[in-house]
C-alpha atoms as a PDB file:
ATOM      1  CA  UNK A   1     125.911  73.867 142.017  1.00  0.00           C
ATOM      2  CA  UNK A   2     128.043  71.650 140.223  1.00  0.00           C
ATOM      3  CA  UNK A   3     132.273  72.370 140.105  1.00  0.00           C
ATOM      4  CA  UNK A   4     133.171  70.961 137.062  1.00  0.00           C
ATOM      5  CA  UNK A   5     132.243  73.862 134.770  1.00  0.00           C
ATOM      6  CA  UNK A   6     132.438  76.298 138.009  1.00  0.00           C
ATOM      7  CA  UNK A   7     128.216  76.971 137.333  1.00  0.00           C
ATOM      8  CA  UNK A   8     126.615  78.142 140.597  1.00  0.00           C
ATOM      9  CA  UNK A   9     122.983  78.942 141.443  1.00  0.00           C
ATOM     10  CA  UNK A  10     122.714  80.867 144.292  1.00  0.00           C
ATOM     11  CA  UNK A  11     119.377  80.210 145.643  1.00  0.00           C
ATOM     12  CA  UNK A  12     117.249  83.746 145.544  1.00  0.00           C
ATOM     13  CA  UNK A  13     117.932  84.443 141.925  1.00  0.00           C
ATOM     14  CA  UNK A  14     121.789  84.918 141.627  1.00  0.00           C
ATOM     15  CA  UNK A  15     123.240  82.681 138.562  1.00  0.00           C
ATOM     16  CA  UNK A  16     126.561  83.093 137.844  1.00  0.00           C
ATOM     17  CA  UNK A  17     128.756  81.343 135.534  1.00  0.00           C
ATOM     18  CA  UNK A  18     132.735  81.506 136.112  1.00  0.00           C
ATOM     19  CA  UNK A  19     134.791  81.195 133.022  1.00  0.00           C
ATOM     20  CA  UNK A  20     138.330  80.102 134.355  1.00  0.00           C
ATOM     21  CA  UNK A  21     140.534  82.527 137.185  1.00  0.00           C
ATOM     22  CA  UNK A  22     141.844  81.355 140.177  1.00  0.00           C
ATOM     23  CA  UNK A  23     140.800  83.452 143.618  1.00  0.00           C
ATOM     24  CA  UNK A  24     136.880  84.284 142.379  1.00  0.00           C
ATOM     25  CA  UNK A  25     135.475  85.422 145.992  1.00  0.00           C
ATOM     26  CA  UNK A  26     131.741  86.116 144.879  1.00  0.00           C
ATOM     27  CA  UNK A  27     129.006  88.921 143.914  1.00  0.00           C
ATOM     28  CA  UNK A  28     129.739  92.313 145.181  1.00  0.00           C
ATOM     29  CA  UNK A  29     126.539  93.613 146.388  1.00  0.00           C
ATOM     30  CA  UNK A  30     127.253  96.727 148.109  1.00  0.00           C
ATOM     31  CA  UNK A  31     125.006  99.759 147.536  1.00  0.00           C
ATOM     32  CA  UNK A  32     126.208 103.268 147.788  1.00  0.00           C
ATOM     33  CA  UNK A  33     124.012 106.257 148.259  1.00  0.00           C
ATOM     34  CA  UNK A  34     123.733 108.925 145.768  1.00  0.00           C
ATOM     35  CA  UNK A  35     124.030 112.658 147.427  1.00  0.00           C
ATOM     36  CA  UNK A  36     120.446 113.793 148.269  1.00  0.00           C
ATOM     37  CA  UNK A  37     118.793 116.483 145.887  1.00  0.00           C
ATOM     38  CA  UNK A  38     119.966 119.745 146.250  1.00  0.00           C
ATOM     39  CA  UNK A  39     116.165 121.108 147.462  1.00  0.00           C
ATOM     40  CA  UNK A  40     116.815 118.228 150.534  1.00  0.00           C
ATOM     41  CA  UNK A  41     120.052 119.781 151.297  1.00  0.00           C
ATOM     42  CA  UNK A  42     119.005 122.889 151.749  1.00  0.00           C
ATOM     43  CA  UNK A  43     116.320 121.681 153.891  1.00  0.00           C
ATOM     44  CA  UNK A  44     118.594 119.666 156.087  1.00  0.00           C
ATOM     45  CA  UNK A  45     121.036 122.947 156.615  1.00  0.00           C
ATOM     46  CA  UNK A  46     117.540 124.694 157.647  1.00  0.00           C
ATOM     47  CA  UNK A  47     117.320 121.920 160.376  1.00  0.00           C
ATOM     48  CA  UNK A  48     120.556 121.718 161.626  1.00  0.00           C
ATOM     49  CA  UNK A  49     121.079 125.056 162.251  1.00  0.00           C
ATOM     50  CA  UNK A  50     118.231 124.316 164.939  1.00  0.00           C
ATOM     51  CA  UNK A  51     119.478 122.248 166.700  1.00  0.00           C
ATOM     52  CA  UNK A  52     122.014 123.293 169.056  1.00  0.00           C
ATOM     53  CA  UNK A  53     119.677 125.372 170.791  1.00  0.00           C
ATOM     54  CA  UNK A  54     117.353 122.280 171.048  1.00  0.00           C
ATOM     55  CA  UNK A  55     120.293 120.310 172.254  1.00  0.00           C
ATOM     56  CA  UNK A  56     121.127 122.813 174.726  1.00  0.00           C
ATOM     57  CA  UNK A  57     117.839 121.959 176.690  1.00  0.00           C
ATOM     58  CA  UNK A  58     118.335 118.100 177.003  1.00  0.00           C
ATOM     59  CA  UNK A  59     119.518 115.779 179.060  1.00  0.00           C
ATOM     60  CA  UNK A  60     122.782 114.154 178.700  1.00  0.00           C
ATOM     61  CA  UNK A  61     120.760 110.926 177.598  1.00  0.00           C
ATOM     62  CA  UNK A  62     118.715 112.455 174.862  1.00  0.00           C
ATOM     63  CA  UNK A  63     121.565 114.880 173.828  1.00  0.00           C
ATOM     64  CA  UNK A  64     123.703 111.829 173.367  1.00  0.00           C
ATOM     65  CA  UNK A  65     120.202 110.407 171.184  1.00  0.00           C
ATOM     66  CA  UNK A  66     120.563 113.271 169.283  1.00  0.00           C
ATOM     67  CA  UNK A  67     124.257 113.943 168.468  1.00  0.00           C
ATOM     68  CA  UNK A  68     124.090 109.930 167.091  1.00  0.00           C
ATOM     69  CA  UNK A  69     121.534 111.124 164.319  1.00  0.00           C
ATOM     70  CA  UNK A  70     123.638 113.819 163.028  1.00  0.00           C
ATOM     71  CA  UNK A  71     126.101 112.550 161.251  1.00  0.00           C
ATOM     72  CA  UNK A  72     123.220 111.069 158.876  1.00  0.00           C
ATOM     73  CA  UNK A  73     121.361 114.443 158.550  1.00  0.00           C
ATOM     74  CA  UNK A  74     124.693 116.544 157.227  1.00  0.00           C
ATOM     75  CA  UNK A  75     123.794 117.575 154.020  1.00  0.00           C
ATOM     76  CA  UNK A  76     127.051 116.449 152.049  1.00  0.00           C
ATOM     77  CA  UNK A  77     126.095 113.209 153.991  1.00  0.00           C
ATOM     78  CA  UNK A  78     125.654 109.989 151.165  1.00  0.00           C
ATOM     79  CA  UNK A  79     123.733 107.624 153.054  1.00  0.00           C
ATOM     80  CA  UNK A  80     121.014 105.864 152.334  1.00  0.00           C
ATOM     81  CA  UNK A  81     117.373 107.072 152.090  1.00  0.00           C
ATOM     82  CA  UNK A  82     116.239 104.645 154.906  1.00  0.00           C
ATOM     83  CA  UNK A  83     119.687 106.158 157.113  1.00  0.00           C
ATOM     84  CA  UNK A  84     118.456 109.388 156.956  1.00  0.00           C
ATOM     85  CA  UNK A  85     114.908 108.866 157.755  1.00  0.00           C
ATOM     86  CA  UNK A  86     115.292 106.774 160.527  1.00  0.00           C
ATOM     87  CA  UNK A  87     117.758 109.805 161.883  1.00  0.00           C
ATOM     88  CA  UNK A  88     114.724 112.553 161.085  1.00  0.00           C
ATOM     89  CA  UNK A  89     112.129 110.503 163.263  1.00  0.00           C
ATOM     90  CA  UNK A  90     114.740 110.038 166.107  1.00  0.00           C
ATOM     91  CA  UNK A  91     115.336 113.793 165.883  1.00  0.00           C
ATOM     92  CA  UNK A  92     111.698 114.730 165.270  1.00  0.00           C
ATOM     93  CA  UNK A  93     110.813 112.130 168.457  1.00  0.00           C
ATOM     94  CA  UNK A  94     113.596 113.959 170.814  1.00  0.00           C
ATOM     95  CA  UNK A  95     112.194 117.604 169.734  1.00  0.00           C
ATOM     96  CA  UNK A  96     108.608 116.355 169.896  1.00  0.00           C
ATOM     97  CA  UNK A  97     109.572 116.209 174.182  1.00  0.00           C
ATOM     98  CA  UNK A  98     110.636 119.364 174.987  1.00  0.00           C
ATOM     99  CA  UNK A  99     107.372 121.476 174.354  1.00  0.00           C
ATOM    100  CA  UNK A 100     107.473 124.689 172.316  1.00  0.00           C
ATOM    101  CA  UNK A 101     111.240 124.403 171.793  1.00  0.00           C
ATOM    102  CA  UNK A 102     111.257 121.519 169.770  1.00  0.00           C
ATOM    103  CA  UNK A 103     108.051 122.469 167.671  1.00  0.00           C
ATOM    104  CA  UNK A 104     110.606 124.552 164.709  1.00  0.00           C
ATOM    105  CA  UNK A 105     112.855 121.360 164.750  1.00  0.00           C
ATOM    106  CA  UNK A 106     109.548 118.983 163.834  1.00  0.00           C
ATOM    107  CA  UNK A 107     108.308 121.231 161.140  1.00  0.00           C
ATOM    108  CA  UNK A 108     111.959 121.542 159.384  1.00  0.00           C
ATOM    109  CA  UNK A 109     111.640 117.423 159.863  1.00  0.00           C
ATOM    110  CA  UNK A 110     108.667 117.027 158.345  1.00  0.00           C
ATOM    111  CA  UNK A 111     109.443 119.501 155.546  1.00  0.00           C
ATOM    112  CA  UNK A 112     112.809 117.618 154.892  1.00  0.00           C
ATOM    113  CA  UNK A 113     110.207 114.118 154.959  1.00  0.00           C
ATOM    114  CA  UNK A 114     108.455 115.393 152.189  1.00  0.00           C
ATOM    115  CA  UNK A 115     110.885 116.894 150.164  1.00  0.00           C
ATOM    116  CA  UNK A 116     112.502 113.248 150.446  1.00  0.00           C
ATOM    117  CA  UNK A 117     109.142 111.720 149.200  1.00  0.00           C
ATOM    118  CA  UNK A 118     108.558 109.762 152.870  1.00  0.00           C
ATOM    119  CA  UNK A 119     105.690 111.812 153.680  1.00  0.00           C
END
């Protein structure tokens, strides 16, 4: 890094080179999700519709579990690929406990998995 000509190097690959301005607070890197494919949405309105009458049969631990993976798994929802599939495999683990009951939830998960391209 040297601050007469306001060059930087940034370590893991970033150069950047500032050409005068006052204020210059660095590289945004944020990354926004795109909406999920329209095939995936449908999918994900399949599985929701499940799932009050699997939440209906927990426990106030695992409905609490399962009510913080929703908000990922609404199908206007832009998160991020990795969001949403950690919130299928907590939802697929919760439904996976409750016998027969939760056996519709896991296939609408694993249908939603592959649609995604994580299966």
């Amino acid at each position: 890094m040297s601050a007469g000509d306001r060059h930087y190097y940034l370590g893991g690959g970033d150069h950047v080179t500032m050409h005068g301005g006052a204020g210059n607070t660095g590289i945004d890197k944020r990354v926004t999700a795109a909406p999920a494919p329209p095939a995936v949405q449908e999918a994900l309105r399949e599985l929701l519709v499940l799932v009050p009458e699997l939440r209906a049969g927990l426990r106030p631990e695992s409905a609490g579990a399962l009510d913080d993976s929703l908000p990922a798994l609404r199908a206007d929802a832009e998160v991020r690929p990795q969001e949403r599939h950690r919130a299928l495999l907590a939802v697929a683990g919760i439904a996976a406990t409750v016998g027969a009951l939760g056996v519709p939830i896991v296939e609408a998960v694993d249908k939603v998995l592959e649609l995604m391209g994580a299966k």
